[in-house]
C-alpha atoms as a PDB file:
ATOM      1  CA  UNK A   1     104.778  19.240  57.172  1.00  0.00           C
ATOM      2  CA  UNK A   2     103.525  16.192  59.225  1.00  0.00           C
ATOM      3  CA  UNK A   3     106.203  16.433  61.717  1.00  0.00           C
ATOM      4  CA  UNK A   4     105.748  20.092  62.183  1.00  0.00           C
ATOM      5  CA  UNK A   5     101.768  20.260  62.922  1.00  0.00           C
ATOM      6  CA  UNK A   6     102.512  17.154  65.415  1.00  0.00           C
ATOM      7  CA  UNK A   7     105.237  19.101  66.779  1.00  0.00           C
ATOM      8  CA  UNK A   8     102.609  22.525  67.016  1.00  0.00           C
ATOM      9  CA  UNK A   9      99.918  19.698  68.709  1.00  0.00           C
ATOM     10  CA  UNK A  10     101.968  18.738  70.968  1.00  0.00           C
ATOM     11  CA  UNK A  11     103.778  21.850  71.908  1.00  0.00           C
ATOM     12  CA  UNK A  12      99.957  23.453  72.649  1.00  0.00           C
ATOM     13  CA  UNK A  13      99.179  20.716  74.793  1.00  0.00           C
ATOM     14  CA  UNK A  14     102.391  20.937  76.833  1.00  0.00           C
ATOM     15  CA  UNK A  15     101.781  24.502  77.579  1.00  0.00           C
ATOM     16  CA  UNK A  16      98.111  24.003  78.510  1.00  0.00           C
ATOM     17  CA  UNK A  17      99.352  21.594  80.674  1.00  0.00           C
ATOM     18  CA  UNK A  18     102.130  23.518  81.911  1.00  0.00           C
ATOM     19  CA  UNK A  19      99.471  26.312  82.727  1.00  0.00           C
ATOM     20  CA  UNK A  20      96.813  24.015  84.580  1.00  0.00           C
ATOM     21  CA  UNK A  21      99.648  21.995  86.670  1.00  0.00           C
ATOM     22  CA  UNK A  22      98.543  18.869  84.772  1.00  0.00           C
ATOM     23  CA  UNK A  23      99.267  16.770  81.499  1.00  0.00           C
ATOM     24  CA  UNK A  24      99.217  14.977  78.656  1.00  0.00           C
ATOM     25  CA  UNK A  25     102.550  13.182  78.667  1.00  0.00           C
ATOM     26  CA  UNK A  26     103.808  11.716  75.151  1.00  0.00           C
ATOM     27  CA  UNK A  27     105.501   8.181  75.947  1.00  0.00           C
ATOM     28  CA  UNK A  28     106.128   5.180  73.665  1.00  0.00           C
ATOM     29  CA  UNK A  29     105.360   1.654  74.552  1.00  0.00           C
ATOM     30  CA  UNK A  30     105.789  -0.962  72.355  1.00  0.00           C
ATOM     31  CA  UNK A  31     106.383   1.023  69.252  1.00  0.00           C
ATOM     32  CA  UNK A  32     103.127   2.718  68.941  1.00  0.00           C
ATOM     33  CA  UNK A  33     102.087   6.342  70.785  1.00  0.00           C
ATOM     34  CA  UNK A  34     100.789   6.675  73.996  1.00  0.00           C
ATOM     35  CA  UNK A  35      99.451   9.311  75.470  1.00  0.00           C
ATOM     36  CA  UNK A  36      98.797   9.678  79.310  1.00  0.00           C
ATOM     37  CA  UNK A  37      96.177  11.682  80.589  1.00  0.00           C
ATOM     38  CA  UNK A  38      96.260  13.137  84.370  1.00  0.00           C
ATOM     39  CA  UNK A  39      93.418  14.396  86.132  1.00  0.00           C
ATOM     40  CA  UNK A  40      94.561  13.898  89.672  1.00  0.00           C
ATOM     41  CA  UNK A  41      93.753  17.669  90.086  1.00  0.00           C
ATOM     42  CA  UNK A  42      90.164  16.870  88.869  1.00  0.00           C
ATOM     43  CA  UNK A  43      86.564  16.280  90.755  1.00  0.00           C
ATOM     44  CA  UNK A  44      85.342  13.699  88.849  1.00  0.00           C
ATOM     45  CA  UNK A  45      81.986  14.206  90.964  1.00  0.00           C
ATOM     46  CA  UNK A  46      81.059  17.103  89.493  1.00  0.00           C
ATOM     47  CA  UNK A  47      80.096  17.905  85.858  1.00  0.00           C
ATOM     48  CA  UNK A  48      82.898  20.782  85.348  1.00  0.00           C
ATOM     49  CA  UNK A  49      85.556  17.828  86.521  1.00  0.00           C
ATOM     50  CA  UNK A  50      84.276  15.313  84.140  1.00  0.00           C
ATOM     51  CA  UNK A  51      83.772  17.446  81.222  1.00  0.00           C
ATOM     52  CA  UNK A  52      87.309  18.273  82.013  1.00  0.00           C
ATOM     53  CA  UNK A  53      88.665  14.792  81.557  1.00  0.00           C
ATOM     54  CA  UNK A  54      86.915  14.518  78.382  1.00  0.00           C
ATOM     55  CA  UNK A  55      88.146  17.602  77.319  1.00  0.00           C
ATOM     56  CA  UNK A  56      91.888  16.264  77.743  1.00  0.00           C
ATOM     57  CA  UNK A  57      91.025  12.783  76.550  1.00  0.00           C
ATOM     58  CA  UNK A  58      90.223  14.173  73.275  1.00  0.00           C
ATOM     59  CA  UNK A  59      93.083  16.171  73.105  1.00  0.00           C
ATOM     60  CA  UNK A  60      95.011  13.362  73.778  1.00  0.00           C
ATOM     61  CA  UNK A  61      92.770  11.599  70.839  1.00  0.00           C
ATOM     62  CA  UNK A  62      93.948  14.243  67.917  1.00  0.00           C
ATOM     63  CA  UNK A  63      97.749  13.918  69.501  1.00  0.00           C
ATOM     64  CA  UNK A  64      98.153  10.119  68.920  1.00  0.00           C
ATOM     65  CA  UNK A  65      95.720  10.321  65.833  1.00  0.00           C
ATOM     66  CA  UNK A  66      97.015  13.797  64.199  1.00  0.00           C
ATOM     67  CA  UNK A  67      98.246  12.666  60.218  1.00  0.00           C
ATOM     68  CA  UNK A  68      98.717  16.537  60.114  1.00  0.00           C
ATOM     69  CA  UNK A  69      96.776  16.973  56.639  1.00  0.00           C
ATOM     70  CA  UNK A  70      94.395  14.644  55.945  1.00  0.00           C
ATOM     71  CA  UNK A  71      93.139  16.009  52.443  1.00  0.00           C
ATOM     72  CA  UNK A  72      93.015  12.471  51.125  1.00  0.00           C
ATOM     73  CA  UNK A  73      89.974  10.987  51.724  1.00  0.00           C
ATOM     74  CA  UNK A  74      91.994   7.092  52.363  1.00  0.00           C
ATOM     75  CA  UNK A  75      93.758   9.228  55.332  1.00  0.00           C
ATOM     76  CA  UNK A  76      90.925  10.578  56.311  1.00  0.00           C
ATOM     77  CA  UNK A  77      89.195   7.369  56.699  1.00  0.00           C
ATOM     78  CA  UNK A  78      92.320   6.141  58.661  1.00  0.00           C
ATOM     79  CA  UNK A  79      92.503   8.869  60.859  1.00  0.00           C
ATOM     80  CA  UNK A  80      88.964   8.115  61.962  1.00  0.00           C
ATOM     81  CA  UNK A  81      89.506   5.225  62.387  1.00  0.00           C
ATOM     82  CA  UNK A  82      92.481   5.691  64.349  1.00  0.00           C
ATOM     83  CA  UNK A  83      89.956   7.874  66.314  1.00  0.00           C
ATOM     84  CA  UNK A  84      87.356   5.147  66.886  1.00  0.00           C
ATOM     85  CA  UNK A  85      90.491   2.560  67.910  1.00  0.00           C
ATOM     86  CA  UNK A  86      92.129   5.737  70.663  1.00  0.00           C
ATOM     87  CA  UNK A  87      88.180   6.658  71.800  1.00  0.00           C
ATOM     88  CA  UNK A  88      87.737   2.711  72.327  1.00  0.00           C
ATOM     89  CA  UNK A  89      90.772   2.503  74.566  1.00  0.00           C
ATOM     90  CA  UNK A  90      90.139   5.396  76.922  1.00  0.00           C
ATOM     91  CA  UNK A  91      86.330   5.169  77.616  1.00  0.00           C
ATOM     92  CA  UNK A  92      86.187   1.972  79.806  1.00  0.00           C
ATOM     93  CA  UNK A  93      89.278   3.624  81.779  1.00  0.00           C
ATOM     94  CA  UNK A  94      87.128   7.308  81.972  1.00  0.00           C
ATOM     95  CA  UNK A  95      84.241   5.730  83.137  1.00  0.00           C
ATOM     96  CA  UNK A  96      86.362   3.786  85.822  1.00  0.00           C
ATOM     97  CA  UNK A  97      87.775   6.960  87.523  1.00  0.00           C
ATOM     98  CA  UNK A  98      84.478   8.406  87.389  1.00  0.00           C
ATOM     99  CA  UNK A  99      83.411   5.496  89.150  1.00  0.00           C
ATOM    100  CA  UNK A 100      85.979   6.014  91.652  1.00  0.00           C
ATOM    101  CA  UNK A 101      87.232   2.680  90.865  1.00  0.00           C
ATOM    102  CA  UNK A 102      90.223   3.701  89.105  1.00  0.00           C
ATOM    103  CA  UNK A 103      93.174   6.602  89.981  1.00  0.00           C
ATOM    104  CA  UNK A 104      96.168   7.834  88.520  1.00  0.00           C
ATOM    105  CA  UNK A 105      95.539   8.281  84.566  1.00  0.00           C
ATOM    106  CA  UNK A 106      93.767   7.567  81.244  1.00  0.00           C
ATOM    107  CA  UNK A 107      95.958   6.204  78.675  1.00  0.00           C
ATOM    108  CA  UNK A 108      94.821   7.405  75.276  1.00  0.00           C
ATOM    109  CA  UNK A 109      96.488   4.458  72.635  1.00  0.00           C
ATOM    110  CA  UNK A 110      96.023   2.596  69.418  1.00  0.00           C
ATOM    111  CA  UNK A 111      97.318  -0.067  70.303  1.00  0.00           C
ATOM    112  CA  UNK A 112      95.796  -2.022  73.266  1.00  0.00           C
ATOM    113  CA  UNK A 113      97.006  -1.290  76.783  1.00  0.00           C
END
């Protein structure tokens, strides 16, 4: 059941990217998930751009944190964890681009970059 509703996840992202001409790409570095965020096609300048950004960050947030069902209140507790750990990672990077002093992509990870 896990492997299907990370399968679904990431199948929805793909074609949201597929529609918008940008993506979240699944990669694997060092044996734990990476995701990679693009928003080349994005004006971080204005509010519609960033809230963009942060739209796909979080998407990319419940792709490499997604435990599928997380009934059990010990997964849920990991999963937000794994949340607070992905979130940690990509904020410094977001607020970079914003900044202008950063280009390319946001790499959404548990594991540091």
């Amino acid at each position: 059941m896990r492997v299907r509703n990370a399968f679904l996840a990431l199948a929805a992202i793909v074609a949201a990217s597929a529609t918008t001409g940008v993506g979240v790409s699944p990669a694997f570095a060092r044996g734990a998930e990476v995701v990679t965020v693009g928003y080349g096609d994005l004006n971080l300048a204005s509010a519609a751009g960033r809230r963009a950004l942060d739209n796909r960050i979080e998407a990319a947030v419940d792709l490499v944190c997604s435990d599928g069902d997380s009934a059990e209140l010990r997964a849920y507790a990991l999963q937000r964890a794994c949340r607070v750990e992905a979130t940690a990672t990509a904020v410094p990077q977001r607020d970079a681009a914003i900044g202008g002093q950063r280009r390319g992509s946001v790499r959404v990870s548990v594991a540091a970059n």
